[in-house]
N, C-alpha and C. Protein backbone atom coordinates (compact mmCIF):
# COMPACT_ATOMS: atom_id res chain seq x y z
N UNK A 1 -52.87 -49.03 97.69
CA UNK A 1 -51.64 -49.47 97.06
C UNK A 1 -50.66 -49.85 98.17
N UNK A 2 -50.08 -51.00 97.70
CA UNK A 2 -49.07 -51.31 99.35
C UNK A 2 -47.49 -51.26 98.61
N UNK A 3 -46.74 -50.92 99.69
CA UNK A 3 -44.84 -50.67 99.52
C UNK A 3 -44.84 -51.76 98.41
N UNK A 4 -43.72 -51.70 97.74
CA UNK A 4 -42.98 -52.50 96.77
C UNK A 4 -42.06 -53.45 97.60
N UNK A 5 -41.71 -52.79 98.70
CA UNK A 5 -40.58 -53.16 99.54
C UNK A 5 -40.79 -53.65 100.30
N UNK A 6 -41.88 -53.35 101.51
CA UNK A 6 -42.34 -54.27 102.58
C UNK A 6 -43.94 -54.79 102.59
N UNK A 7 -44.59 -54.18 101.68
CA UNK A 7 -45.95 -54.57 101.50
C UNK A 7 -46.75 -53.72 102.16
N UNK A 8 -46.36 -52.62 103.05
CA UNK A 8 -47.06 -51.65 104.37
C UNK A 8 -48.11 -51.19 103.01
N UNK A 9 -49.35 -50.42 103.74
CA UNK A 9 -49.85 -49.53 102.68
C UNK A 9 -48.56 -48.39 102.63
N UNK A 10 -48.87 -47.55 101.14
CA UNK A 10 -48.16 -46.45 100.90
C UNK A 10 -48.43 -45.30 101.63
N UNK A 11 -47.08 -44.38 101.55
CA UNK A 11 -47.32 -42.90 102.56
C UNK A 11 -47.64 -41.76 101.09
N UNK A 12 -48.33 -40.95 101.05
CA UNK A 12 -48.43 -40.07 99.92
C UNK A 12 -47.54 -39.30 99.98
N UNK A 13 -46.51 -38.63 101.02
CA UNK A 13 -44.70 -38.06 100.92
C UNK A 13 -44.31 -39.03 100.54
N UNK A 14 -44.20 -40.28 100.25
CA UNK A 14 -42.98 -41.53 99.32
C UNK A 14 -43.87 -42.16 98.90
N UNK A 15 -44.90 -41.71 98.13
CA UNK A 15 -45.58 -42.80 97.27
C UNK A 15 -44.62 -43.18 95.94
N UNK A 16 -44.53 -44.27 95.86
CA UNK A 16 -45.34 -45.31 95.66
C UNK A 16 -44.71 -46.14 97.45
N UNK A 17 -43.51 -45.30 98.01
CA UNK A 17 -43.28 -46.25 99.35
C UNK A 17 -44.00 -45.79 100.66
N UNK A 18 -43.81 -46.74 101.80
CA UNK A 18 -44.24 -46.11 103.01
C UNK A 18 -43.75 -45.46 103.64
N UNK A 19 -42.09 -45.24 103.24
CA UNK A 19 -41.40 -44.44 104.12
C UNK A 19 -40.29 -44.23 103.17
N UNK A 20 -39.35 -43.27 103.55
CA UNK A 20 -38.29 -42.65 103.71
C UNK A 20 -36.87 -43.82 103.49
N UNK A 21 -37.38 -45.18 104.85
CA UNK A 21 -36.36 -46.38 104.71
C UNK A 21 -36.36 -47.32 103.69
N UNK A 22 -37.95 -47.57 102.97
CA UNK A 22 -38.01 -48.47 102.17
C UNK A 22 -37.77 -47.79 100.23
N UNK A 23 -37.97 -46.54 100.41
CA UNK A 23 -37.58 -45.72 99.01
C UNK A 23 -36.05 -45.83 99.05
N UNK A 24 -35.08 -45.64 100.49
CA UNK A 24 -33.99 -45.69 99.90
C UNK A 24 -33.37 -47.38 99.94
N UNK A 25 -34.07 -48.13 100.29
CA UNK A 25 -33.57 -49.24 99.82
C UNK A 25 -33.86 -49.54 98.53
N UNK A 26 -34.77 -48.76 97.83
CA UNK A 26 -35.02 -49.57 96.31
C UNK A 26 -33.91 -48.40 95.48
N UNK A 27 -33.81 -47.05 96.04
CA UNK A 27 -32.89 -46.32 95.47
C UNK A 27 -30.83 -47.47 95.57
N UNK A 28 -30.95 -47.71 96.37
CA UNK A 28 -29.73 -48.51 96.60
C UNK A 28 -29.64 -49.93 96.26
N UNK A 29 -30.84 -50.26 95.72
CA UNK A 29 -30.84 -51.72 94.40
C UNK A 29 -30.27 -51.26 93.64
N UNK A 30 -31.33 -49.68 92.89
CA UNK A 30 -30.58 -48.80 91.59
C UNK A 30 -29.73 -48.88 91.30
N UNK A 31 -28.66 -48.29 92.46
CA UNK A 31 -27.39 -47.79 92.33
C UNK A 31 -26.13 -48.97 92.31
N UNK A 32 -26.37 -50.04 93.28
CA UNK A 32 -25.77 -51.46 93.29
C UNK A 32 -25.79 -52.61 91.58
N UNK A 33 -26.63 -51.79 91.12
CA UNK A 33 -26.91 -52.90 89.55
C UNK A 33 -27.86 -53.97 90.23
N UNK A 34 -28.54 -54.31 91.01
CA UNK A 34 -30.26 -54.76 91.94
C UNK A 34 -30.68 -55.45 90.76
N UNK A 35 -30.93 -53.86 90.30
CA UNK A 35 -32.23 -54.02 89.13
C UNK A 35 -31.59 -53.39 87.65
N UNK A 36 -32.26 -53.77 87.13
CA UNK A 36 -31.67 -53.51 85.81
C UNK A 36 -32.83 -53.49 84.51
N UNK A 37 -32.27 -52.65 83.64
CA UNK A 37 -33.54 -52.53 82.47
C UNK A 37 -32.79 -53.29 81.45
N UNK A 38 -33.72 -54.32 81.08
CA UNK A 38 -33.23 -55.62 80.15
C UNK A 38 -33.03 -54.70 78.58
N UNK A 39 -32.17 -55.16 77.94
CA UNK A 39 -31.82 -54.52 76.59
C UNK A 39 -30.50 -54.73 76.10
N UNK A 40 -29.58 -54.14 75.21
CA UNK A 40 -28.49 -54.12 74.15
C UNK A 40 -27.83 -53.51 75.14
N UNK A 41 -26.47 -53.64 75.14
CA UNK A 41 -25.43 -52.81 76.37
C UNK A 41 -25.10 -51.35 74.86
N UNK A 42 -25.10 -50.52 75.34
CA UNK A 42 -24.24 -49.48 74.63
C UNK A 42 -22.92 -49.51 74.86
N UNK A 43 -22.22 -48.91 73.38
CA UNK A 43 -20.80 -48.60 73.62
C UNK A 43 -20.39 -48.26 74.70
N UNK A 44 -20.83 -47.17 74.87
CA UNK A 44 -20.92 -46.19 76.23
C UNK A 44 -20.67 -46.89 77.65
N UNK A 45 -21.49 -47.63 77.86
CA UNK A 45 -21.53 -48.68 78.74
C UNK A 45 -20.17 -49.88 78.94
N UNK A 46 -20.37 -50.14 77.73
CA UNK A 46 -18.75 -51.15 77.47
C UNK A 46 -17.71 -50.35 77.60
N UNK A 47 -17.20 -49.10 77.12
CA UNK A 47 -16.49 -48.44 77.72
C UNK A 47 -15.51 -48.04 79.17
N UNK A 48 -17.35 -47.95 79.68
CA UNK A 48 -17.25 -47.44 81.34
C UNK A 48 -16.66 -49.03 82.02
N UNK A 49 -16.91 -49.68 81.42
CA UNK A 49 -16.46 -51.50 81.95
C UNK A 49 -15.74 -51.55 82.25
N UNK A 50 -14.75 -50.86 81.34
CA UNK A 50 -13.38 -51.26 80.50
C UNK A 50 -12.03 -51.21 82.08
N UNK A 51 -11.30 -52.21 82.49
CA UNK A 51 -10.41 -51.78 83.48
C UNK A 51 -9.30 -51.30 83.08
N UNK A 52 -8.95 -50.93 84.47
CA UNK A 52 -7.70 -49.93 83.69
C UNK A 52 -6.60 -50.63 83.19
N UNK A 53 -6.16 -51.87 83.65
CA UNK A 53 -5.09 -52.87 83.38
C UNK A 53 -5.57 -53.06 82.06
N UNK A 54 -6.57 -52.83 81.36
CA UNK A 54 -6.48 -53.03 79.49
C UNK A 54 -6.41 -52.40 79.07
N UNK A 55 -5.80 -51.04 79.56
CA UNK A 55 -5.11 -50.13 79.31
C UNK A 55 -3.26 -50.27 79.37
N UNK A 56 -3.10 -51.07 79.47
CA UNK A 56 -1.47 -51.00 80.26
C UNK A 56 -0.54 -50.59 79.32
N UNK A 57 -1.29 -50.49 77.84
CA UNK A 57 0.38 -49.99 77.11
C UNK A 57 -0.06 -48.68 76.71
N UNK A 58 -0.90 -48.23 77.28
CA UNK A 58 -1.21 -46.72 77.19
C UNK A 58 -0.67 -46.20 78.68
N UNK A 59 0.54 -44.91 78.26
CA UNK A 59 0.52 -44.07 79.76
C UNK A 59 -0.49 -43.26 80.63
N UNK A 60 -0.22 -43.56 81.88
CA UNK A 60 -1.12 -43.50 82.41
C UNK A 60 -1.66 -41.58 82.27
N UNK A 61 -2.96 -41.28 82.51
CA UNK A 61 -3.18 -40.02 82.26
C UNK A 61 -3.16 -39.18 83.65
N UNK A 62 -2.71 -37.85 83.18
CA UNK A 62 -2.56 -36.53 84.24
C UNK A 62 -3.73 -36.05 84.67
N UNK A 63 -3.90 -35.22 85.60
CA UNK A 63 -5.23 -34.95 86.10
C UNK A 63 -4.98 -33.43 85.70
N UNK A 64 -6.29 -32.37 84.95
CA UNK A 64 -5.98 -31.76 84.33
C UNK A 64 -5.81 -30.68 85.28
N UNK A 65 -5.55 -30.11 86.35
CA UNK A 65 -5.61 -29.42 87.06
C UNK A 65 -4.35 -29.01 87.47
């Protein structure tokens, strides 16, 4: 089986990668929006979108602490 990332064969500590550098580059596609799982956006999701300036005639909130 070879890397996803650079094509090396795989290491069996980062299988399916060869290393340590090329797992966290596909971890940091993840996290960047890279890659993405095709489908319906959830509320949830539209939510988290949402900026705060479309908020503006709501006061702003306290931090509960």
């Amino acid at each position: 089986m070879s890397c996803p990332i650079c094509g090396k064969t795989t290491d069996a500590g980062y299988r399916p990668f060869c290393s340590r550098r090329c797992a966290d580059i596909d971890l940091g596609r993840w996290l960047t929006g890279s890659y993405v799982i095709p489908g319906e956006a959830l509320e949830e999701d539209e939510a988290a979108l949402k900026l705060p300036e479309d908020d503006a005639d709501e006061p702003p909130r306290r931090k509960p602490h």
